[in-house]
N, C-alpha and C. Protein backbone atom coordinates (compact mmCIF):
# COMPACT_ATOMS: atom_id res chain seq x y z
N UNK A 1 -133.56 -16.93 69.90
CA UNK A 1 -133.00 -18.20 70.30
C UNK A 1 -131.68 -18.45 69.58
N UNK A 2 -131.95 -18.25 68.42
CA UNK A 2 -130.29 -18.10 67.60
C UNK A 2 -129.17 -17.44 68.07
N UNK A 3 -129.16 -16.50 68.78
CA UNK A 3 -128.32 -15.27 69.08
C UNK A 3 -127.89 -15.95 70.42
N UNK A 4 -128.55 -16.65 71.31
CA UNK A 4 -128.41 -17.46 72.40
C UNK A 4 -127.10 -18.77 72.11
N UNK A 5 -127.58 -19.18 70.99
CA UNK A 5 -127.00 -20.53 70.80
C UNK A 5 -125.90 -19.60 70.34
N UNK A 6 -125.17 -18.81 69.71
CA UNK A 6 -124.05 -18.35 69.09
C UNK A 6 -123.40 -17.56 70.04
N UNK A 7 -124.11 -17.75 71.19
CA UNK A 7 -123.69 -16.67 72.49
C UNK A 7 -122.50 -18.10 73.55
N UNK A 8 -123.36 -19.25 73.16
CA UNK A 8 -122.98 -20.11 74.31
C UNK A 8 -121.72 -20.82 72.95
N UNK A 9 -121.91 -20.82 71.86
CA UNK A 9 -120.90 -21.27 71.40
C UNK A 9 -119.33 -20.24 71.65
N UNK A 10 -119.77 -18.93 71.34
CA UNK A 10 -118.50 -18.20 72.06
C UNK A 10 -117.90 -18.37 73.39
N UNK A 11 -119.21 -18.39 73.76
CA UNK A 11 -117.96 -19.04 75.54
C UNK A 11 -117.67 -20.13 75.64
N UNK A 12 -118.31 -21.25 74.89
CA UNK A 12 -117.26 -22.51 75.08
C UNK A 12 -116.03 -22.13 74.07
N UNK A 13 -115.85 -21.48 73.05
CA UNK A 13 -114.60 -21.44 72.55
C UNK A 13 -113.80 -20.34 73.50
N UNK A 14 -114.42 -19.56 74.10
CA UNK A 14 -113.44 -18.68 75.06
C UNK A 14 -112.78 -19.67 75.95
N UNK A 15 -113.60 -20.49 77.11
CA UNK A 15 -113.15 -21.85 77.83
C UNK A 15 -112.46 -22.01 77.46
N UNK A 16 -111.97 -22.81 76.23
CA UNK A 16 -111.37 -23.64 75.38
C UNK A 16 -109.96 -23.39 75.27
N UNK A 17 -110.02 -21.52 75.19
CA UNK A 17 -108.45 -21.12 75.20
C UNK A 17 -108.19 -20.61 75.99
N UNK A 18 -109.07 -19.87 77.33
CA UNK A 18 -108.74 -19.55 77.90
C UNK A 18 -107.87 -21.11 78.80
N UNK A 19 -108.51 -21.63 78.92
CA UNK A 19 -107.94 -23.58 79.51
C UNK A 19 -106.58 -23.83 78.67
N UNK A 20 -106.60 -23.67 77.34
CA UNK A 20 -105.58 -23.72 76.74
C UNK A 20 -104.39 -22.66 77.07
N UNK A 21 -104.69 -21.56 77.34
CA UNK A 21 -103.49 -20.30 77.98
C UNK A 21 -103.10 -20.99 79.56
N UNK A 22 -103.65 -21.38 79.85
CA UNK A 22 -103.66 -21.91 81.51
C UNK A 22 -102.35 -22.99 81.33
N UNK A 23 -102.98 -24.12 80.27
CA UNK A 23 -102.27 -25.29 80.41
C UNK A 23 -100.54 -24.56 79.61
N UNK A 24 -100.84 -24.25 78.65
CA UNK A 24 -99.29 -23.66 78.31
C UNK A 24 -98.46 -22.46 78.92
N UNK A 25 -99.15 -22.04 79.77
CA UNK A 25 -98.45 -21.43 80.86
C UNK A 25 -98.02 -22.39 81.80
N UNK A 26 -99.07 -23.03 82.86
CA UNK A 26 -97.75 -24.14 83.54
C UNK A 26 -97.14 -24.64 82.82
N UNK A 27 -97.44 -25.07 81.74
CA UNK A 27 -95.88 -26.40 81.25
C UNK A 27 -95.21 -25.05 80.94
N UNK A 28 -94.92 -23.94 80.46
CA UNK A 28 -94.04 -23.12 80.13
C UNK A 28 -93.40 -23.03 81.84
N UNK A 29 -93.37 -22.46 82.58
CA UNK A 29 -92.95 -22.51 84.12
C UNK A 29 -92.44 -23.45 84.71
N UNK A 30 -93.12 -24.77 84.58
CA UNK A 30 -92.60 -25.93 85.07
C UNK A 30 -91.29 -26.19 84.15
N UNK A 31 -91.38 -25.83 82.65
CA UNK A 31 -89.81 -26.04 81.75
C UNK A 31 -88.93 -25.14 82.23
N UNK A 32 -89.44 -23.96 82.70
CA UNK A 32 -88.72 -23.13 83.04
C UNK A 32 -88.23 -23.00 83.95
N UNK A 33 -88.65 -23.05 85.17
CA UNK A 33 -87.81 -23.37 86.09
C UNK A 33 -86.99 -24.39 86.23
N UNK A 34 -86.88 -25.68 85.21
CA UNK A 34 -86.27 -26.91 85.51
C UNK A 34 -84.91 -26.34 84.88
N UNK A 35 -84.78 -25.31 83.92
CA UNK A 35 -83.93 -25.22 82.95
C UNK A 35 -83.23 -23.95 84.09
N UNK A 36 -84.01 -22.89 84.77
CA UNK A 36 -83.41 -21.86 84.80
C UNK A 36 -83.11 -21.32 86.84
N UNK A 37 -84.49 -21.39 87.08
CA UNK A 37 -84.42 -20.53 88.57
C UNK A 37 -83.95 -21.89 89.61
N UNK A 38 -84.42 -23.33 88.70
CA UNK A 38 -83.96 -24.21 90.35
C UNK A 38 -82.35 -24.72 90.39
N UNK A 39 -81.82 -23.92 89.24
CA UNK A 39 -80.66 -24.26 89.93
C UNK A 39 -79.41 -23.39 90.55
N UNK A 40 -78.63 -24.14 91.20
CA UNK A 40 -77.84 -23.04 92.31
C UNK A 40 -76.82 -23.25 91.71
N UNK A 41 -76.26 -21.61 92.38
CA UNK A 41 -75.17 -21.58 91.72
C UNK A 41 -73.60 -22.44 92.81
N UNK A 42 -72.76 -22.76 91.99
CA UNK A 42 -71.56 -23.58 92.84
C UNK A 42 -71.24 -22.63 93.63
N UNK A 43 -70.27 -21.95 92.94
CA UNK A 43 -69.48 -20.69 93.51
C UNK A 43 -70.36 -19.88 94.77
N UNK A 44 -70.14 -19.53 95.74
CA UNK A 44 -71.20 -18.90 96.29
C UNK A 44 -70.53 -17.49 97.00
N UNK A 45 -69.53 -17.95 97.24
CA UNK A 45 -68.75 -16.53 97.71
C UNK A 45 -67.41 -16.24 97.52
N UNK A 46 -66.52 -17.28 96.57
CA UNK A 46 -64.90 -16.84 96.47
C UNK A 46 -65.03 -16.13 95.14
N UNK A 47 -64.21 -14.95 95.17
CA UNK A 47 -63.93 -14.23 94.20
C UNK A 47 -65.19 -13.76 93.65
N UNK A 48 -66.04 -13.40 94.01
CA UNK A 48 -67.05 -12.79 93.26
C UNK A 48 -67.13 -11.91 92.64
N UNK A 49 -66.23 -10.82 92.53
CA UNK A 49 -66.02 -9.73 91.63
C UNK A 49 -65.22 -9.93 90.26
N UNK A 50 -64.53 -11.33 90.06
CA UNK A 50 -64.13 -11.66 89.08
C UNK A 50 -65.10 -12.23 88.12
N UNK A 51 -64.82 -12.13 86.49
CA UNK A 51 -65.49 -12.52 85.67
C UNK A 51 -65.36 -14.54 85.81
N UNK A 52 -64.38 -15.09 86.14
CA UNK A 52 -63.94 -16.04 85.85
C UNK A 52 -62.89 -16.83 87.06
N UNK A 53 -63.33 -17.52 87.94
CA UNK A 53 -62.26 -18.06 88.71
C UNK A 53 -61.08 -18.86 88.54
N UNK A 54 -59.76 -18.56 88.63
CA UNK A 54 -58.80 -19.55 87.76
C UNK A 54 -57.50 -19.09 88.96
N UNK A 55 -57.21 -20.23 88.59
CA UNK A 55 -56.11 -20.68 90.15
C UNK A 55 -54.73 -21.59 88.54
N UNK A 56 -53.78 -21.15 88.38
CA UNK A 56 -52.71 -21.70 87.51
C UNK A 56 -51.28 -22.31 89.11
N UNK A 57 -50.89 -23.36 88.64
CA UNK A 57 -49.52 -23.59 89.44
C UNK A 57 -49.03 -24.45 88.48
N UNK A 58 -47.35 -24.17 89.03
CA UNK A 58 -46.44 -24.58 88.40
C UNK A 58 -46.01 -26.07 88.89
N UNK A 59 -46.33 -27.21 88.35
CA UNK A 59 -45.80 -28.51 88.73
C UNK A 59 -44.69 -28.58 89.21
N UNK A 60 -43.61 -28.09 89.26
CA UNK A 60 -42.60 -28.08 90.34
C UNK A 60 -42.89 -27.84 91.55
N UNK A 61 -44.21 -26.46 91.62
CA UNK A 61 -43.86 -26.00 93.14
C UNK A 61 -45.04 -27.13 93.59
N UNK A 62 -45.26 -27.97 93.40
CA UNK A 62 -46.88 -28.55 94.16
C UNK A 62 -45.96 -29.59 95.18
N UNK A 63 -45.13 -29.83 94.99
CA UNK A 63 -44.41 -31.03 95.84
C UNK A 63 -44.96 -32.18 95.84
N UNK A 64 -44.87 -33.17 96.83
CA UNK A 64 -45.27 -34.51 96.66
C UNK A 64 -46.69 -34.72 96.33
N UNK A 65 -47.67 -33.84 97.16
CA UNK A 65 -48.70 -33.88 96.80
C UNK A 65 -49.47 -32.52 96.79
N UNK A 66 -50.84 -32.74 96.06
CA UNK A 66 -51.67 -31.27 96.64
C UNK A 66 -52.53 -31.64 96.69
N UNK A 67 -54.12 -31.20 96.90
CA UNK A 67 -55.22 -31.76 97.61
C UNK A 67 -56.23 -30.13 97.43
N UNK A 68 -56.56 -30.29 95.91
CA UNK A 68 -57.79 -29.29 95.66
C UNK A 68 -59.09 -29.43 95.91
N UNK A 69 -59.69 -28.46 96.41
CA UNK A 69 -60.99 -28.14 96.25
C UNK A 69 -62.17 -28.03 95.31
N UNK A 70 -62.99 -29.02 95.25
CA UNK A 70 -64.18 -29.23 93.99
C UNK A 70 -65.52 -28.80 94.76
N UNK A 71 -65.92 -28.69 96.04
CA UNK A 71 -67.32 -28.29 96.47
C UNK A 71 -67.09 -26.93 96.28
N UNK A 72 -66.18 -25.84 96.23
CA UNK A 72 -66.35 -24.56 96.46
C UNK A 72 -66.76 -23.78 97.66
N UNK A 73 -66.41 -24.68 98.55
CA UNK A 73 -66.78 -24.52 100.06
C UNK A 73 -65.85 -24.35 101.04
N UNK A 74 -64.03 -24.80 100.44
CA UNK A 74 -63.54 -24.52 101.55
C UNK A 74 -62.84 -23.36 101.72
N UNK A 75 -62.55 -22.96 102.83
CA UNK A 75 -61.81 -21.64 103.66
C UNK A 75 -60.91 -21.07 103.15
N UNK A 76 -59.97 -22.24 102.65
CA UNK A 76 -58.67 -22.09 102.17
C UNK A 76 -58.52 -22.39 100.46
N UNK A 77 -59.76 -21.85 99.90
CA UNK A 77 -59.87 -22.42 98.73
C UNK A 77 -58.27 -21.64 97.95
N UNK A 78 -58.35 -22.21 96.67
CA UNK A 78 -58.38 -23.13 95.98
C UNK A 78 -58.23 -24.27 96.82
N UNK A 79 -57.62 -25.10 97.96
CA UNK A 79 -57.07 -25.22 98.54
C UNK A 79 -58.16 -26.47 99.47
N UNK A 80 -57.88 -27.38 99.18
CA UNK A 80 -58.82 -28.55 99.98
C UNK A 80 -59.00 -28.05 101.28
N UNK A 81 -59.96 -27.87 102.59
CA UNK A 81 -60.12 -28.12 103.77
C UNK A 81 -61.09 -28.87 104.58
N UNK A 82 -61.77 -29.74 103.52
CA UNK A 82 -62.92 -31.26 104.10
C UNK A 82 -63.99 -30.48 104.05
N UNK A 83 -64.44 -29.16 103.63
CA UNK A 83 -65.84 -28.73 103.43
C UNK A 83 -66.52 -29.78 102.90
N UNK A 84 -65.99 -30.33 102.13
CA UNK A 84 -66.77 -31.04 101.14
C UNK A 84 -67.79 -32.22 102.04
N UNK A 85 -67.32 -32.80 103.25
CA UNK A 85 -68.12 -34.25 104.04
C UNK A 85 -69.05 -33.08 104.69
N UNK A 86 -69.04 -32.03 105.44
CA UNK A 86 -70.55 -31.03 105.38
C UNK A 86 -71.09 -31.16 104.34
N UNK A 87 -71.00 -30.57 103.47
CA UNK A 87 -71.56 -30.22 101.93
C UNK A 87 -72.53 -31.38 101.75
N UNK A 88 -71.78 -32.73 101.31
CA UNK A 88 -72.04 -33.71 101.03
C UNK A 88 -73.38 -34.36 101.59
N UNK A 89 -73.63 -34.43 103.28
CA UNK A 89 -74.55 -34.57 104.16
C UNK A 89 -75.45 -33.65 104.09
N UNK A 90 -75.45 -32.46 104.14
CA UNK A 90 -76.64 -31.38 103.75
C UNK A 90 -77.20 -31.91 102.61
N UNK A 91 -76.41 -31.90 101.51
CA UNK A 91 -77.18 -31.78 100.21
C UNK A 91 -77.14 -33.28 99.25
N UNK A 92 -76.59 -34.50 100.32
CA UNK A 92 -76.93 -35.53 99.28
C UNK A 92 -76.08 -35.66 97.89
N UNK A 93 -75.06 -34.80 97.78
CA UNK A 93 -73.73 -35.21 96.91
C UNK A 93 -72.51 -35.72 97.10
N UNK A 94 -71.91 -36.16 96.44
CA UNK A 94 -70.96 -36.95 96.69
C UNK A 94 -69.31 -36.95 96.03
N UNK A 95 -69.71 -35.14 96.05
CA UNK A 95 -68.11 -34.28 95.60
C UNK A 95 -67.03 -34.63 96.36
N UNK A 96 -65.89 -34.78 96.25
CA UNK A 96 -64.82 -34.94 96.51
C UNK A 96 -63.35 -33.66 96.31
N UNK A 97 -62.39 -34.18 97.21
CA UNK A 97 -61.19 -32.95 96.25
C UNK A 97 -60.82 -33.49 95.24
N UNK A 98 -59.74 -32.78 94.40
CA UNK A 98 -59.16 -33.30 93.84
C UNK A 98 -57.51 -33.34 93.99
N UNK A 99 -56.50 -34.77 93.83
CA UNK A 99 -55.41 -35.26 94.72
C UNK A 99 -54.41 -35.05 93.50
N UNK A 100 -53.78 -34.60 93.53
CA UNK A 100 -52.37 -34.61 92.39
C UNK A 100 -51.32 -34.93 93.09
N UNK A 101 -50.63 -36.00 93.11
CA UNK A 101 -49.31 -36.72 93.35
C UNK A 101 -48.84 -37.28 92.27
N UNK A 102 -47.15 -37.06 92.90
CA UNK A 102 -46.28 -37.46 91.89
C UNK A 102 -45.90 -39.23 92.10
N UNK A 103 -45.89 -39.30 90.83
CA UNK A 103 -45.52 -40.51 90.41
C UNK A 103 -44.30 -41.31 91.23
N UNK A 104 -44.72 -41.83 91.93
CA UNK A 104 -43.48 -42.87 92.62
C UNK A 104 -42.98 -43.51 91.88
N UNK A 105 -41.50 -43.51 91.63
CA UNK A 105 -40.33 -44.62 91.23
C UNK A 105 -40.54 -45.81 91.41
């Protein structure tokens, strides 16, 4: 009868962690994916063979105005072309370009 009772105490401590490996595995997964696999990447197809995307201009040549690209969506990137009001409606954000004009007198 002894050997019984020390039999059922091992499997409730097996339970115990095996329940315990269970529970710190989802919360490990659920952290993990929040931190790592659910998010997307911006960039999705310009320049992909580069380490680093970088677009430089010279404030003289931009003229009165210029009108960049922040969704990473348009055609003519660097280069604004309204991808962004698609974008926006699919996915519930509310990116914009970005407008550089010169200072009026």
């Amino acid at each position: 009868m002894s050997s019984n009772h020390g039999l059922r105490e091992w499997a409730g401590v097996g339970a115990l962690a095996v329940s315990a490996v269970a529970v710190g595995y989802l919360a490990y997964r659920s952290l993990y994916c929040r931190d790592k696999c659910c998010k997307s990447m911006v960039n999705q197809e310009i320049q992909k063979d580069n380490p680093k995307v970088v677009h430089a201009f010279d404030m003289e040549d931009l003229g009165d105005k210029a009108v960049y690209c922040r969704c990473w969506r348009s055609k003519k990137f660097p280069f604004c072309d309204g991808a962004h009001t698609k974008h926006n409606e699919e996915t519930g954000d509310n990116v914009g370009p970005l407008i550089i004009k010169k200072k009026e007198s």
